[in-house]
PDB file of N, CA and C in Angstrom:
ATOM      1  N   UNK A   1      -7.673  18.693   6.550  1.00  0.00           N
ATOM      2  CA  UNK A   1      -6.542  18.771   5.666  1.00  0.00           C
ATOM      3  C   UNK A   1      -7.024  18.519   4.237  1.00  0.00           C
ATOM      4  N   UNK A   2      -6.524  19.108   3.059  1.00  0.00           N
ATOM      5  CA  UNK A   2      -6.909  19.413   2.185  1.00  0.00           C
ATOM      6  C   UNK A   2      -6.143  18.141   0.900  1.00  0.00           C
ATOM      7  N   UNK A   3      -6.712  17.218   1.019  1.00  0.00           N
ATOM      8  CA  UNK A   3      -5.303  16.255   0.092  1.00  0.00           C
ATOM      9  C   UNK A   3      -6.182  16.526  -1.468  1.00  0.00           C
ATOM     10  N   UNK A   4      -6.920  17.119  -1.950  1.00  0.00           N
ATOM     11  CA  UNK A   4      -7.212  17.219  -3.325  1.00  0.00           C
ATOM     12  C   UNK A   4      -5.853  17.568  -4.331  1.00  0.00           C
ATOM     13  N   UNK A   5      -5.594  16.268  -5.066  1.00  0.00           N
ATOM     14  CA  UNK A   5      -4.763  16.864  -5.984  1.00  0.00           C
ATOM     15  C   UNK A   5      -3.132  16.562  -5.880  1.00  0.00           C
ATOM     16  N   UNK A   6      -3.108  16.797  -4.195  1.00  0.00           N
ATOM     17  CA  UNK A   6      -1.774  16.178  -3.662  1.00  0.00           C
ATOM     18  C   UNK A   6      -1.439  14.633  -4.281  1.00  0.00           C
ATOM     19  N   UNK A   7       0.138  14.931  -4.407  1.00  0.00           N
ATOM     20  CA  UNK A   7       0.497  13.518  -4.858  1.00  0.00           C
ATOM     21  C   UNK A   7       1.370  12.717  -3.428  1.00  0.00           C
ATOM     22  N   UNK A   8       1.266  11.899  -3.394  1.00  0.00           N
ATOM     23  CA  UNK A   8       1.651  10.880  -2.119  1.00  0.00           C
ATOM     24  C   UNK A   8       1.860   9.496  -2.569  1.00  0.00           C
ATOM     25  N   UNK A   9       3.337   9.226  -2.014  1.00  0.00           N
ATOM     26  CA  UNK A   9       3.948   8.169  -2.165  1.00  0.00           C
ATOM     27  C   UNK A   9       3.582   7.243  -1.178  1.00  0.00           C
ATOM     28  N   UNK A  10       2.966   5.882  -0.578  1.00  0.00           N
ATOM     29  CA  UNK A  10       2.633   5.045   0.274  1.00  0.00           C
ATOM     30  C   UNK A  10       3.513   4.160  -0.239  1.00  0.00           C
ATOM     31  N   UNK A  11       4.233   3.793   0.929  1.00  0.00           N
ATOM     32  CA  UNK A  11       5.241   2.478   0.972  1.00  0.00           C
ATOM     33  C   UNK A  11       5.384   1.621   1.970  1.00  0.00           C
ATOM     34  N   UNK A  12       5.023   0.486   1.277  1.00  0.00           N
ATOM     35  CA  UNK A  12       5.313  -1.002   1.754  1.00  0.00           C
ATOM     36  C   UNK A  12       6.359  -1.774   2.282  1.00  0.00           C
ATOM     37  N   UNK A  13       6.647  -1.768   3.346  1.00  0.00           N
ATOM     38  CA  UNK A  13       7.818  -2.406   3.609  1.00  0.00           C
ATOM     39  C   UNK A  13       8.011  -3.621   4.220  1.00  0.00           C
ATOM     40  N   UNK A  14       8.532  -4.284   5.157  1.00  0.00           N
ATOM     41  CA  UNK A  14       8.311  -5.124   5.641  1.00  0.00           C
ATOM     42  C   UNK A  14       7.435  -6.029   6.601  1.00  0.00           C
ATOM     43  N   UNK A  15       6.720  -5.054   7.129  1.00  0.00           N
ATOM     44  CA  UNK A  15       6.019  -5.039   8.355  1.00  0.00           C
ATOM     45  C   UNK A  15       4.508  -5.953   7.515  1.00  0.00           C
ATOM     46  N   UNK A  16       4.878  -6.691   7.089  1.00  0.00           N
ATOM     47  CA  UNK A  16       3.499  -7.824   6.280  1.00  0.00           C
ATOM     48  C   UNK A  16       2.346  -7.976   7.102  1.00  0.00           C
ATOM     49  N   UNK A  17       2.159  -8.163   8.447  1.00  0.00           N
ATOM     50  CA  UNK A  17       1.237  -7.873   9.019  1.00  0.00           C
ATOM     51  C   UNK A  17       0.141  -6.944   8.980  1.00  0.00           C
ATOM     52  N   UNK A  18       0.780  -5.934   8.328  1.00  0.00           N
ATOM     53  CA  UNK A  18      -0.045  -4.522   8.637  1.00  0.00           C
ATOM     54  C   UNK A  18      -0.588  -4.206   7.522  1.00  0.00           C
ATOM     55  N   UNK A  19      -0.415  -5.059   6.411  1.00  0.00           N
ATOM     56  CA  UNK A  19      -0.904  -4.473   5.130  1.00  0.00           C
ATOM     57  C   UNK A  19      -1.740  -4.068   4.902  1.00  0.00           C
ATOM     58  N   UNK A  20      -2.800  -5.633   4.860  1.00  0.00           N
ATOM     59  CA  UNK A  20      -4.444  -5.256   5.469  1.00  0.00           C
ATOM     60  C   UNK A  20      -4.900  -4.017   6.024  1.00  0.00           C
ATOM     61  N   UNK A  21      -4.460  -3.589   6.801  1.00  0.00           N
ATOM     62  CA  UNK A  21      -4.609  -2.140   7.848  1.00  0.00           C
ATOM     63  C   UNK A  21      -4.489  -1.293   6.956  1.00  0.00           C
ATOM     64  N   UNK A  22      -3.174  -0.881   6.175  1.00  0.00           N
ATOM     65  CA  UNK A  22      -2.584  -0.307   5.730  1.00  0.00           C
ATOM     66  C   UNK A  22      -3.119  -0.081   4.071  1.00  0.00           C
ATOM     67  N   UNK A  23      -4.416  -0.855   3.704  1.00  0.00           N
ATOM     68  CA  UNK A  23      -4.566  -0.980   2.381  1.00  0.00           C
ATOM     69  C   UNK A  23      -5.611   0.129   2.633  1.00  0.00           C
ATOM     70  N   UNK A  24      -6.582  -0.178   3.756  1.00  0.00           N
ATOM     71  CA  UNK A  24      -7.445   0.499   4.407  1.00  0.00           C
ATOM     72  C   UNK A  24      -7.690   2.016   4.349  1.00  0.00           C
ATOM     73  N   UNK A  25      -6.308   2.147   5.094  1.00  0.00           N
ATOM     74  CA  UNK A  25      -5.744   3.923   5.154  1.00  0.00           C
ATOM     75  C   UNK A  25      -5.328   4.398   3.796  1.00  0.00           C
ATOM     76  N   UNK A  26      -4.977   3.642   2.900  1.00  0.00           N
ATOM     77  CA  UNK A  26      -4.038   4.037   1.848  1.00  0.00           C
ATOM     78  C   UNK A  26      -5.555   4.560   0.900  1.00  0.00           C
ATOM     79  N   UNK A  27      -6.773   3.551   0.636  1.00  0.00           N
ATOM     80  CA  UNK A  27      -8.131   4.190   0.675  1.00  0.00           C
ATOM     81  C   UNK A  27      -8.636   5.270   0.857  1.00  0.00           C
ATOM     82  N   UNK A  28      -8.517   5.296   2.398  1.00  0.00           N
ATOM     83  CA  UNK A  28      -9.160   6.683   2.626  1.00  0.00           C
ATOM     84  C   UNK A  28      -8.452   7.615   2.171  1.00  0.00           C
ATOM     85  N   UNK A  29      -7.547   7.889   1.905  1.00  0.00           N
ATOM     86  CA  UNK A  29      -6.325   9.337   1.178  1.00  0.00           C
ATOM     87  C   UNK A  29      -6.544   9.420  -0.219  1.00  0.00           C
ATOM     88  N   UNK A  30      -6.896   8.282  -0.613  1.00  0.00           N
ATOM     89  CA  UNK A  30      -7.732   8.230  -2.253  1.00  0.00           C
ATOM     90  C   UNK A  30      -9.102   9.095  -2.180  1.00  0.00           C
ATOM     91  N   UNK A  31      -9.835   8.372  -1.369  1.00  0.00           N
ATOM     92  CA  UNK A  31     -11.179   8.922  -1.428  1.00  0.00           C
ATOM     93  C   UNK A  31     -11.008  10.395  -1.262  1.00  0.00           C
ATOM     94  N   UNK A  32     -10.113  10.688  -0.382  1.00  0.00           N
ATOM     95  CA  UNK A  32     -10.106  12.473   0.085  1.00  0.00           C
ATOM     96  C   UNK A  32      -9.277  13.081  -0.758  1.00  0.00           C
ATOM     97  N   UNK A  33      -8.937  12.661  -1.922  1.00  0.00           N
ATOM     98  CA  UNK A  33      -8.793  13.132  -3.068  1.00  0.00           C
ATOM     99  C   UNK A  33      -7.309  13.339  -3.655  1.00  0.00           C
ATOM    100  N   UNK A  34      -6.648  12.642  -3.154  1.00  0.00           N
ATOM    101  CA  UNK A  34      -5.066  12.714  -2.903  1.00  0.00           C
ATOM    102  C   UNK A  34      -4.636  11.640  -4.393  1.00  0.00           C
ATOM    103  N   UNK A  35      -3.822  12.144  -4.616  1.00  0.00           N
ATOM    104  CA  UNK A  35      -3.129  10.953  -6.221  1.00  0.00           C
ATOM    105  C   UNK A  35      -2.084   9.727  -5.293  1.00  0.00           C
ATOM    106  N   UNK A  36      -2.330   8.600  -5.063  1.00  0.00           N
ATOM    107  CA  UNK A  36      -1.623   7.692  -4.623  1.00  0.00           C
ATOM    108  C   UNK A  36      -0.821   6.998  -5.621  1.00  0.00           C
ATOM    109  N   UNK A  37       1.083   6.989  -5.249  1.00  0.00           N
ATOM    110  CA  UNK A  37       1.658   6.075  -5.706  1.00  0.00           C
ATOM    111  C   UNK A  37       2.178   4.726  -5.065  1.00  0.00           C
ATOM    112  N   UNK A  38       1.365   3.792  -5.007  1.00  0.00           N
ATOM    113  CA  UNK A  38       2.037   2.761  -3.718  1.00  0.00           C
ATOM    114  C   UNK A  38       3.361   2.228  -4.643  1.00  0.00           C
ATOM    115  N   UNK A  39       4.639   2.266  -3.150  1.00  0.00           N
ATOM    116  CA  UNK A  39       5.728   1.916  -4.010  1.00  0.00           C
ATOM    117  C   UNK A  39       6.038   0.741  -2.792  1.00  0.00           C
ATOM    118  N   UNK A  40       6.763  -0.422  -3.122  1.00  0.00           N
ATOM    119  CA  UNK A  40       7.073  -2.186  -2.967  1.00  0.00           C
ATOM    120  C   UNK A  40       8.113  -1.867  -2.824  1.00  0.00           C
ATOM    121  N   UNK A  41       8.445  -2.358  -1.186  1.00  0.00           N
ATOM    122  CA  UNK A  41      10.305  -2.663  -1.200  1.00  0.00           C
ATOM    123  C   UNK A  41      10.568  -3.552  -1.940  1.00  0.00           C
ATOM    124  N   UNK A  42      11.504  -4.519  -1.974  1.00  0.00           N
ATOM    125  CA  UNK A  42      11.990  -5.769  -2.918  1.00  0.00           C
ATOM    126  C   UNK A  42      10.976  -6.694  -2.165  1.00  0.00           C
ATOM    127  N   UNK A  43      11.652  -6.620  -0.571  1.00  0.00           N
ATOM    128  CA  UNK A  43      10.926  -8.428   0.262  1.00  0.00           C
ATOM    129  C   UNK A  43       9.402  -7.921  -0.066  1.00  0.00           C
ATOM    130  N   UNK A  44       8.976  -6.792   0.596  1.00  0.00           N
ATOM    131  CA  UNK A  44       7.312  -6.703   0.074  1.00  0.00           C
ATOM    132  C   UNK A  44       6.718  -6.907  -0.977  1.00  0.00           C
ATOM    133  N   UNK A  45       7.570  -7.052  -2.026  1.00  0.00           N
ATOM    134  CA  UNK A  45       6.728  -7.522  -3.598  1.00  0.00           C
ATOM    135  C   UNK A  45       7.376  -8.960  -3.910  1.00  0.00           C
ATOM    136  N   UNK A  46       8.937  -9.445  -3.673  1.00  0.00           N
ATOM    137  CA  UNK A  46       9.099 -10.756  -4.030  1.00  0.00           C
ATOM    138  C   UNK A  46       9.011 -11.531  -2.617  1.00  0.00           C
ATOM    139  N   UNK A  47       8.559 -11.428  -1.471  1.00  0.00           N
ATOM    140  CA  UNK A  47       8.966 -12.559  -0.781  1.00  0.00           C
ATOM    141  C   UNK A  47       7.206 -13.193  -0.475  1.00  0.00           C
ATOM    142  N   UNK A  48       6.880 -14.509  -0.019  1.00  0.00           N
ATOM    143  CA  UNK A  48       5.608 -15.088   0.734  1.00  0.00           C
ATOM    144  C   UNK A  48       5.680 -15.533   2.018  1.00  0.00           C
ATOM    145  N   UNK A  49       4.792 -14.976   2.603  1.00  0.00           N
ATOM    146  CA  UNK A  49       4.710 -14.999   4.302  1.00  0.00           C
ATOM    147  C   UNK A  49       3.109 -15.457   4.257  1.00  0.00           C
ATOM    148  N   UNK A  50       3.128 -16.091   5.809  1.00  0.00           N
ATOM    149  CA  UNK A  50       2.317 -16.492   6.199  1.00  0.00           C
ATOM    150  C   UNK A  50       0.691 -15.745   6.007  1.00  0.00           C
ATOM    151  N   UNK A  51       1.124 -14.182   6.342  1.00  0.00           N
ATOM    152  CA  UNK A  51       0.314 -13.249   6.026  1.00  0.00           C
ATOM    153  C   UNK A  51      -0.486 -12.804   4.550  1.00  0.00           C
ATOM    154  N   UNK A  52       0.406 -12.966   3.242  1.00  0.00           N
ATOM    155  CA  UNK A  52       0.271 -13.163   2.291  1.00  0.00           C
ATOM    156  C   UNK A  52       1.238 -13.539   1.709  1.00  0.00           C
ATOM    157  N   UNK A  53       0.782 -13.637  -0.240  1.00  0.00           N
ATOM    158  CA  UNK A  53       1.773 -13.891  -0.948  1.00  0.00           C
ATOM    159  C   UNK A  53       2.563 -12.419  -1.861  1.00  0.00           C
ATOM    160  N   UNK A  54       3.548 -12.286  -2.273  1.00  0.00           N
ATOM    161  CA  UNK A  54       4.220 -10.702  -2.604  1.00  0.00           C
ATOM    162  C   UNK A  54       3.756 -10.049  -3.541  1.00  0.00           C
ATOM    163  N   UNK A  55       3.542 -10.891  -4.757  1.00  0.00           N
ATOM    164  CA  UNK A  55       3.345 -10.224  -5.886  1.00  0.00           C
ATOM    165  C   UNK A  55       2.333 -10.615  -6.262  1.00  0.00           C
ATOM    166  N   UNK A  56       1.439 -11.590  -5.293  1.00  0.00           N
ATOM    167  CA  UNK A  56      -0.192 -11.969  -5.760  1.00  0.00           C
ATOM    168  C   UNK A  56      -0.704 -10.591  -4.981  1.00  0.00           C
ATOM    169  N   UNK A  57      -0.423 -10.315  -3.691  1.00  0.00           N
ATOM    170  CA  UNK A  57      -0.932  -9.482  -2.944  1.00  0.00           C
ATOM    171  C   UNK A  57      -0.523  -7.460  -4.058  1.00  0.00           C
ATOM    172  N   UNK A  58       0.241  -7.743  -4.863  1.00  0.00           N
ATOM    173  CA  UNK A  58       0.494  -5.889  -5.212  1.00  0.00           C
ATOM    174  C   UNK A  58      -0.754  -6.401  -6.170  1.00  0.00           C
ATOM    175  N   UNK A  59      -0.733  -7.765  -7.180  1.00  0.00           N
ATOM    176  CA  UNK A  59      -1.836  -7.446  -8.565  1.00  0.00           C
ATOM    177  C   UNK A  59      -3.195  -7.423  -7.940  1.00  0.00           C
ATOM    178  N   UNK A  60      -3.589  -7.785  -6.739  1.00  0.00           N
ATOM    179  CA  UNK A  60      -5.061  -7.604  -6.294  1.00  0.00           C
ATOM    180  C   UNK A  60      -5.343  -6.714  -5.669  1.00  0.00           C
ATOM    181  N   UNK A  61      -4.178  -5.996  -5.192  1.00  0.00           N
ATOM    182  CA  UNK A  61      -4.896  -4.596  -5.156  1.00  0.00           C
ATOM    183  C   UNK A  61      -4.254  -2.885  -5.674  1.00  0.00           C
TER     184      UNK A  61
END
């Protein structure tokens, strides 16, 4: 599949567990040449879970 150039929205939602995973994949669609916009529900950017914290976790990566 050809993602050069393609633009793609990746969104974060609640599922905090999976981010990690999910930062991973969101990577590889970069590398294969795709324009990534990651977009933050509300709880995924303001809330802190065990897993991480909301809005420490969007500025580090």
């Amino acid at each position: 599949m050809d993602l050069k150039g393609k633009n793609i929205g990746f969104v974060f939602t609640g599922s905090f567990c999976t981010f990690r995973k999910t930062i991973e994949q969101m990577k590889k669609i970069v590398e294969l040449g795709a324009n990534v916009f990651p977009v933050m529900s509300y709880n995924s950017y303001n809330l802190d879970t065990k897993f991480r914290q909301g809005r420490r976790f969007y500025k580090r990566n």
